[in-house]
Every structure is written in structure tokens, then in C-alpha cells.
C-alpha atoms as a PDB file:
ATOM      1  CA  UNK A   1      16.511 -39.076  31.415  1.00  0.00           C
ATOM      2  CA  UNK A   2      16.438 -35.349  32.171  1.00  0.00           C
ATOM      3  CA  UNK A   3      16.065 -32.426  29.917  1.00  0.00           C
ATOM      4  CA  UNK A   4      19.744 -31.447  30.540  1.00  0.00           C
ATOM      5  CA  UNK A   5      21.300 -35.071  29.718  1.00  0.00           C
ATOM      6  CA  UNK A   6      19.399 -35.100  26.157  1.00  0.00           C
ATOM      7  CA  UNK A   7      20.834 -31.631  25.815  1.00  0.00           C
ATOM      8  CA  UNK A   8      24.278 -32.513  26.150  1.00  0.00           C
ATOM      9  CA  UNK A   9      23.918 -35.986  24.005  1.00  0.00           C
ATOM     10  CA  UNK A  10      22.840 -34.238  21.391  1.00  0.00           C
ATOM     11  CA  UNK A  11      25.081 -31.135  21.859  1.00  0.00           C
ATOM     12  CA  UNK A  12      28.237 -34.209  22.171  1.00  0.00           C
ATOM     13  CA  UNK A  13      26.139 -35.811  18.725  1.00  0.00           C
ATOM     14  CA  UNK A  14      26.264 -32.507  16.762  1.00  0.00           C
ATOM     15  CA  UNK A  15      30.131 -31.567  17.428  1.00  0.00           C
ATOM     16  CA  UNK A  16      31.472 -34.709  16.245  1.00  0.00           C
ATOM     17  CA  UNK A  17      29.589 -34.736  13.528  1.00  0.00           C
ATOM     18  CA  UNK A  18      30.854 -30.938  12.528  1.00  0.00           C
ATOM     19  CA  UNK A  19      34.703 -32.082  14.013  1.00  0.00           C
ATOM     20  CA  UNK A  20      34.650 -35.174  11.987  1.00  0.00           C
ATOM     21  CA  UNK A  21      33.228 -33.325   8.974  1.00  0.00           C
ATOM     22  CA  UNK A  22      35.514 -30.836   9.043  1.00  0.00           C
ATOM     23  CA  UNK A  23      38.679 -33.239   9.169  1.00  0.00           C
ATOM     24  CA  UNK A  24      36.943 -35.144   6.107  1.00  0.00           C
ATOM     25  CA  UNK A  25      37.097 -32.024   4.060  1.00  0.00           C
ATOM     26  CA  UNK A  26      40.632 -30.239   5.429  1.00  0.00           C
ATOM     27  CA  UNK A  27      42.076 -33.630   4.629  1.00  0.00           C
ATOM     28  CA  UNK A  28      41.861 -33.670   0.789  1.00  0.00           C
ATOM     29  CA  UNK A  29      43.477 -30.019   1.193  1.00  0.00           C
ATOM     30  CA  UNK A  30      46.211 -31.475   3.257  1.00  0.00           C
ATOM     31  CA  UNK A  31      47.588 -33.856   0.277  1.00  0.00           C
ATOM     32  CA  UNK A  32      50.566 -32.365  -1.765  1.00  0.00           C
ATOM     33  CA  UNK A  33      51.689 -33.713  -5.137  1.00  0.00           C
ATOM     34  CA  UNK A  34      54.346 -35.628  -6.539  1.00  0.00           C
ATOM     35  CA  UNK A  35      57.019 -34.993  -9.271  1.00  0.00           C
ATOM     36  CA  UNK A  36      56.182 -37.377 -12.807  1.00  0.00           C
ATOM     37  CA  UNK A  37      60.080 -38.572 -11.201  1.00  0.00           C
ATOM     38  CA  UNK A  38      58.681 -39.393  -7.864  1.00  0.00           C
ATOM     39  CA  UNK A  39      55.292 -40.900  -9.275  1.00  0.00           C
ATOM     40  CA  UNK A  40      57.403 -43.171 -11.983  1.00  0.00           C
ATOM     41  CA  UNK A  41      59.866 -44.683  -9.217  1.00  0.00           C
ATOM     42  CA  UNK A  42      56.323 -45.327  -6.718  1.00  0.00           C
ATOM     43  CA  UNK A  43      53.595 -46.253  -9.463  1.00  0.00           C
ATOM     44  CA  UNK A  44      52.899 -49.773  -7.543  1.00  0.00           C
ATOM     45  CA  UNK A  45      52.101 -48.179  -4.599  1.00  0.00           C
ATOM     46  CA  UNK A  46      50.632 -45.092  -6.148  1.00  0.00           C
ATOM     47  CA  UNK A  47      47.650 -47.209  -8.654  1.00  0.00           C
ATOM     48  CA  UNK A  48      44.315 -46.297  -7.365  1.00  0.00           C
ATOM     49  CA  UNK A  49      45.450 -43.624  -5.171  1.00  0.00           C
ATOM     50  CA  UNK A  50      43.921 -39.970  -5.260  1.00  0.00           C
ATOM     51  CA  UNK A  51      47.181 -38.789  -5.952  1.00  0.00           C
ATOM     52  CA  UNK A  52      48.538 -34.970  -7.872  1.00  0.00           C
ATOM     53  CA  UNK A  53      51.920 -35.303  -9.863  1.00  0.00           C
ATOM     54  CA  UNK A  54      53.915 -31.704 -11.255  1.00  0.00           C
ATOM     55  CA  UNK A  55      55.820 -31.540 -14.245  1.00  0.00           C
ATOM     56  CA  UNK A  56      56.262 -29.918 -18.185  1.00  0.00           C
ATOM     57  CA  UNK A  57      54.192 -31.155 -20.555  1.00  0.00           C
ATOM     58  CA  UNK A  58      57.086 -32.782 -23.341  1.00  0.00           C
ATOM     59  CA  UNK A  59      57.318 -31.602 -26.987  1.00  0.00           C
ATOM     60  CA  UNK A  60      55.456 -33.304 -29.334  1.00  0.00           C
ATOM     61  CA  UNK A  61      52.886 -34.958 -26.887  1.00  0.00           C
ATOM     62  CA  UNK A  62      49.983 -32.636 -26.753  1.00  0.00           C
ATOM     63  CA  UNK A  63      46.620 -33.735 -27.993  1.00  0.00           C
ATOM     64  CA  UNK A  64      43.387 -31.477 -27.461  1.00  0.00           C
ATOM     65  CA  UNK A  65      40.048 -33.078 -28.740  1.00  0.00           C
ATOM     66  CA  UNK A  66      38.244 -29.993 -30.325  1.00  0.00           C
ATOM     67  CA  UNK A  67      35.590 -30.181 -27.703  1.00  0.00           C
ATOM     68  CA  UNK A  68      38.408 -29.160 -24.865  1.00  0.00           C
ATOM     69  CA  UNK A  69      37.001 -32.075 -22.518  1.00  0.00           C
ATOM     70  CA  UNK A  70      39.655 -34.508 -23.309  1.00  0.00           C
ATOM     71  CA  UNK A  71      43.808 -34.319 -23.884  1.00  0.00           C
ATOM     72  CA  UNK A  72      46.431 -36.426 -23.578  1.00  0.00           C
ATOM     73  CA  UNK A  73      50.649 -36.151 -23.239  1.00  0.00           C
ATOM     74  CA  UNK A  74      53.324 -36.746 -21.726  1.00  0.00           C
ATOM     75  CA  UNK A  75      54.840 -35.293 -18.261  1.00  0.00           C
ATOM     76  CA  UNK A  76      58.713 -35.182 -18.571  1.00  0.00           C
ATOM     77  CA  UNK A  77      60.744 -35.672 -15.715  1.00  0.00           C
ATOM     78  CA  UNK A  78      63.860 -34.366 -15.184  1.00  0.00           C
ATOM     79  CA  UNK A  79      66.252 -37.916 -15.326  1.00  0.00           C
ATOM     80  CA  UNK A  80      66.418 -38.762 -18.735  1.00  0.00           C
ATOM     81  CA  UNK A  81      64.142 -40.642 -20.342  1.00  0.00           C
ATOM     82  CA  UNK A  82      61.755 -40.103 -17.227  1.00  0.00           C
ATOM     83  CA  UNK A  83      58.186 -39.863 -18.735  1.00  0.00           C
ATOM     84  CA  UNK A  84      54.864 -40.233 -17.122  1.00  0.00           C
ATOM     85  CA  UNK A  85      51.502 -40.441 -19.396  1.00  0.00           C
ATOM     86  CA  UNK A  86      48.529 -38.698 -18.472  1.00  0.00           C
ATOM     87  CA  UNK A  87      45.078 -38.918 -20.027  1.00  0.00           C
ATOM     88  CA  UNK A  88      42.836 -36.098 -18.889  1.00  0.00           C
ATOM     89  CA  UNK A  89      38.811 -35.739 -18.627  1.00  0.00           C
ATOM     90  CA  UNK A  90      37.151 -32.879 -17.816  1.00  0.00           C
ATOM     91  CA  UNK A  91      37.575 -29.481 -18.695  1.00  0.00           C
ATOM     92  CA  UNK A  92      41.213 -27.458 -19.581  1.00  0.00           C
ATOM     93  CA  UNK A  93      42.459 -24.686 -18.819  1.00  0.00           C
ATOM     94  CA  UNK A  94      42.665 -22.211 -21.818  1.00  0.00           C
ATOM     95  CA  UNK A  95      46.484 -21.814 -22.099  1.00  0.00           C
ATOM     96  CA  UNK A  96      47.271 -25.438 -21.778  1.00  0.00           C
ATOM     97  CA  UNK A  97      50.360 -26.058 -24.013  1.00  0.00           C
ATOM     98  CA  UNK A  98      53.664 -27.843 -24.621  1.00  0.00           C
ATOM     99  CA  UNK A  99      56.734 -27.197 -22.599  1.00  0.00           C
ATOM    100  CA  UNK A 100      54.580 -25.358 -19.202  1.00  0.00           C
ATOM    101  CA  UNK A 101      54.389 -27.011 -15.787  1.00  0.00           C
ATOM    102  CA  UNK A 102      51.154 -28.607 -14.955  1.00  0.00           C
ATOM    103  CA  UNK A 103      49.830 -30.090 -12.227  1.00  0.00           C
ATOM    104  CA  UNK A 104      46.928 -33.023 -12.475  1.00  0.00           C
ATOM    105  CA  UNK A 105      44.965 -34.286 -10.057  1.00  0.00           C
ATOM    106  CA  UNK A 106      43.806 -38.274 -11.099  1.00  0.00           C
ATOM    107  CA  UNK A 107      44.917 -41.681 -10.005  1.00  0.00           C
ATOM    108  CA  UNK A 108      47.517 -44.222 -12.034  1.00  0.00           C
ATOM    109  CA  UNK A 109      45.217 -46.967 -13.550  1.00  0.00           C
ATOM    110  CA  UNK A 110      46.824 -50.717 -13.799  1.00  0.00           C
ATOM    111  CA  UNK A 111      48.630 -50.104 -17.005  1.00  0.00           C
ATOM    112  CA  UNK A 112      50.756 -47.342 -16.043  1.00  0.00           C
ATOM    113  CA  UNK A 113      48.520 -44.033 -17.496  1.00  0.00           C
ATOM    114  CA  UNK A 114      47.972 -41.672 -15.034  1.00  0.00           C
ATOM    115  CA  UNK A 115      43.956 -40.649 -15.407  1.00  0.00           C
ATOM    116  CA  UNK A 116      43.680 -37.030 -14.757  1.00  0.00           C
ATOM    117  CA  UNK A 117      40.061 -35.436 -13.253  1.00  0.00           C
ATOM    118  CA  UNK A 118      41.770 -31.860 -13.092  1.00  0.00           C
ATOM    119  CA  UNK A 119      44.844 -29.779 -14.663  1.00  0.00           C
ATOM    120  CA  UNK A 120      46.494 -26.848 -13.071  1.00  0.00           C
ATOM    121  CA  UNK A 121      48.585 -25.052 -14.975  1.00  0.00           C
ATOM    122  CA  UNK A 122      51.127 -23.223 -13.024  1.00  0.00           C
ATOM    123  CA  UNK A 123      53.267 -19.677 -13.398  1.00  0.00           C
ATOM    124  CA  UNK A 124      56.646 -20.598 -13.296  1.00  0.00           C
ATOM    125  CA  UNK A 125      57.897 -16.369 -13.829  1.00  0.00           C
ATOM    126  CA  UNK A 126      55.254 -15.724 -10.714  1.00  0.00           C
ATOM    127  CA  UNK A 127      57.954 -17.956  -8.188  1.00  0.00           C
ATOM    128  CA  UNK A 128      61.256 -16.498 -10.109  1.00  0.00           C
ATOM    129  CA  UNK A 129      63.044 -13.616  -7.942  1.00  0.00           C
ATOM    130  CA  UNK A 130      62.435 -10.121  -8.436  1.00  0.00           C
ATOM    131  CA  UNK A 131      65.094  -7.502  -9.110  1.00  0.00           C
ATOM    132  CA  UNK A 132      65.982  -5.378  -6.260  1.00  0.00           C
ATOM    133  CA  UNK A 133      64.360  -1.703  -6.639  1.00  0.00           C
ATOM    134  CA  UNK A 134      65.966   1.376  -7.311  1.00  0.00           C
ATOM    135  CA  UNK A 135      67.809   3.267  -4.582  1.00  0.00           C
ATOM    136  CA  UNK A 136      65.170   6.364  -2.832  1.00  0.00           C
ATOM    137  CA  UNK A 137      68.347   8.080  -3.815  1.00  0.00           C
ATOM    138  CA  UNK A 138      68.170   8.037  -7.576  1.00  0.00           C
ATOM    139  CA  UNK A 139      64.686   7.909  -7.407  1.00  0.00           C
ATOM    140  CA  UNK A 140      63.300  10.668  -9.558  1.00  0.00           C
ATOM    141  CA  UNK A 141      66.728  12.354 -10.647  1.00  0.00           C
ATOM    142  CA  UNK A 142      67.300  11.822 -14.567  1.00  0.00           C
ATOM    143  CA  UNK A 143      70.852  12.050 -15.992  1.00  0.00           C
ATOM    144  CA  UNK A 144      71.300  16.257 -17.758  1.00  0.00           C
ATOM    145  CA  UNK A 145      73.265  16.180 -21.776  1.00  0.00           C
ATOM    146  CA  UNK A 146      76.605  16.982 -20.414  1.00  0.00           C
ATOM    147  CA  UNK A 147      77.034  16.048 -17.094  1.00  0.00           C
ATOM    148  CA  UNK A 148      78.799  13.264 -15.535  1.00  0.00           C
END
């Protein structure tokens, strides 16, 4: 075999390594999440899946273990009665509280419990519309005692 045909194998060898590589990693990127509602109706076909599910962490369901490594509560849904539990390792973010929207990143065991690795928590007021600005026109100008 000639110089240039090794040259080529290997060159073929080396980009589909880096192509299939690539792919591995854009793919985990790729996944979006689930709301608790979704994740409650599909749990069978969601247990052992790498899965992220949004929602507010409920009143009343918060634990923290001093060490900030483990919590547990409850994601409400928005039906009624729609709850998802969620036990989290790993470390927290520093405002995690009752009543924000989180998103965790875990997979549903058999009994139900989703088993978070990672919690986002998210800025609802950052998505929320803004007001529109002031006119260019009354820009600057300030009302004067007295006039209309």
C-alpha cells in the first residue's frame, strides 16, 4: 500500500472519529425538557431516561440538608392535583426556594421519584415583556409649576 492510501485511511479514520464525537456531545445539548404535567402523564416511558422536567417548586415541600448537597420537594403542575417528586444530589443553587420555576436534570426511578443530578433555577421577570420607552419627543422636557 502506498504512502498516499495510508494517508487518506487515516485522514477518513480521524474525521469520523471527530464527526462522530462531535454528534455524541451536540446531542445531549439537543434534548429539551418536559413540564412535571407532561412527565406525570409519560412516567412509564420516561423511567430510566436522561430526561429534564420545568415547573414551581409547591409550598410546603422544600427540604435543604444543611450541607446544600441534598433537597427534596415537590414540582406542581398546573392541572390540579398534578405533582411530581424530585429528590436532588449534588450541589444547589443559592436562591433555591418555594414557589420559583426550576428545572432538573435526573431520570424517574421505578417508584415514581424523579432523581435529580442538576437544578436550574430559572428568571421568570427576565422572559416577561418590557414596557415600551418613552417617546424621543418627551425625552428630556420636565413639566414647569404652572403650565399645562
Amino acid at each position: 500500500m502506498t504512502t498516499g492510501k495510508k494517508l487518506v485511511i487515516g485522514g477518513v479514520i480521524v474525521v469520523g472519529v471527530t464527526a462522530y464525537m462531535a454528534y455524541r456531545g451536540a446531542a445531549a445539548s439537543w434534548q429539551y425538557y418536559l413540564t412535571a404535567d407532561e412527565c406525570l402523564a409519560e412516567r412509564a416511558s420516561l423511567a430510566g431516561r436522561r430526561l429534564r422536567v420545568s415547573g414551581r417548586i409547591a409550598a410546603d415541600t422544600l427540604i435543604v440538608e444543611n450541607d446544600r448537597r441534598r433537597a427534596s420537594f415537590t414540582l406542581a403542575g398546573e392541572g390540579k392535583g398534578v405533582s411530581l417528586k424530585v429528590a436532588c444530589r449534588g450541589p444547589l443553587p443559592d436562591n433555591l426556594a418555594e414557589g420559583i420555576a426550576v428545572l432538573v436534570e435526573g431520570r424517574i426511578d421505578d417508584s415514581g421519584v424523579l432523581q435529580g443530578e442538576k437544578v436550574l433555577t430559572r428568571c421568570d421577570g427576565k422572559y416577561e415583556p418590557r414596557l415600551p420607552a418613552a417617546s424621543a419627543s418627551t425625552m428630556g422636557k420636565t413639566k414647569r409649576e404652572g403650565t399645562p
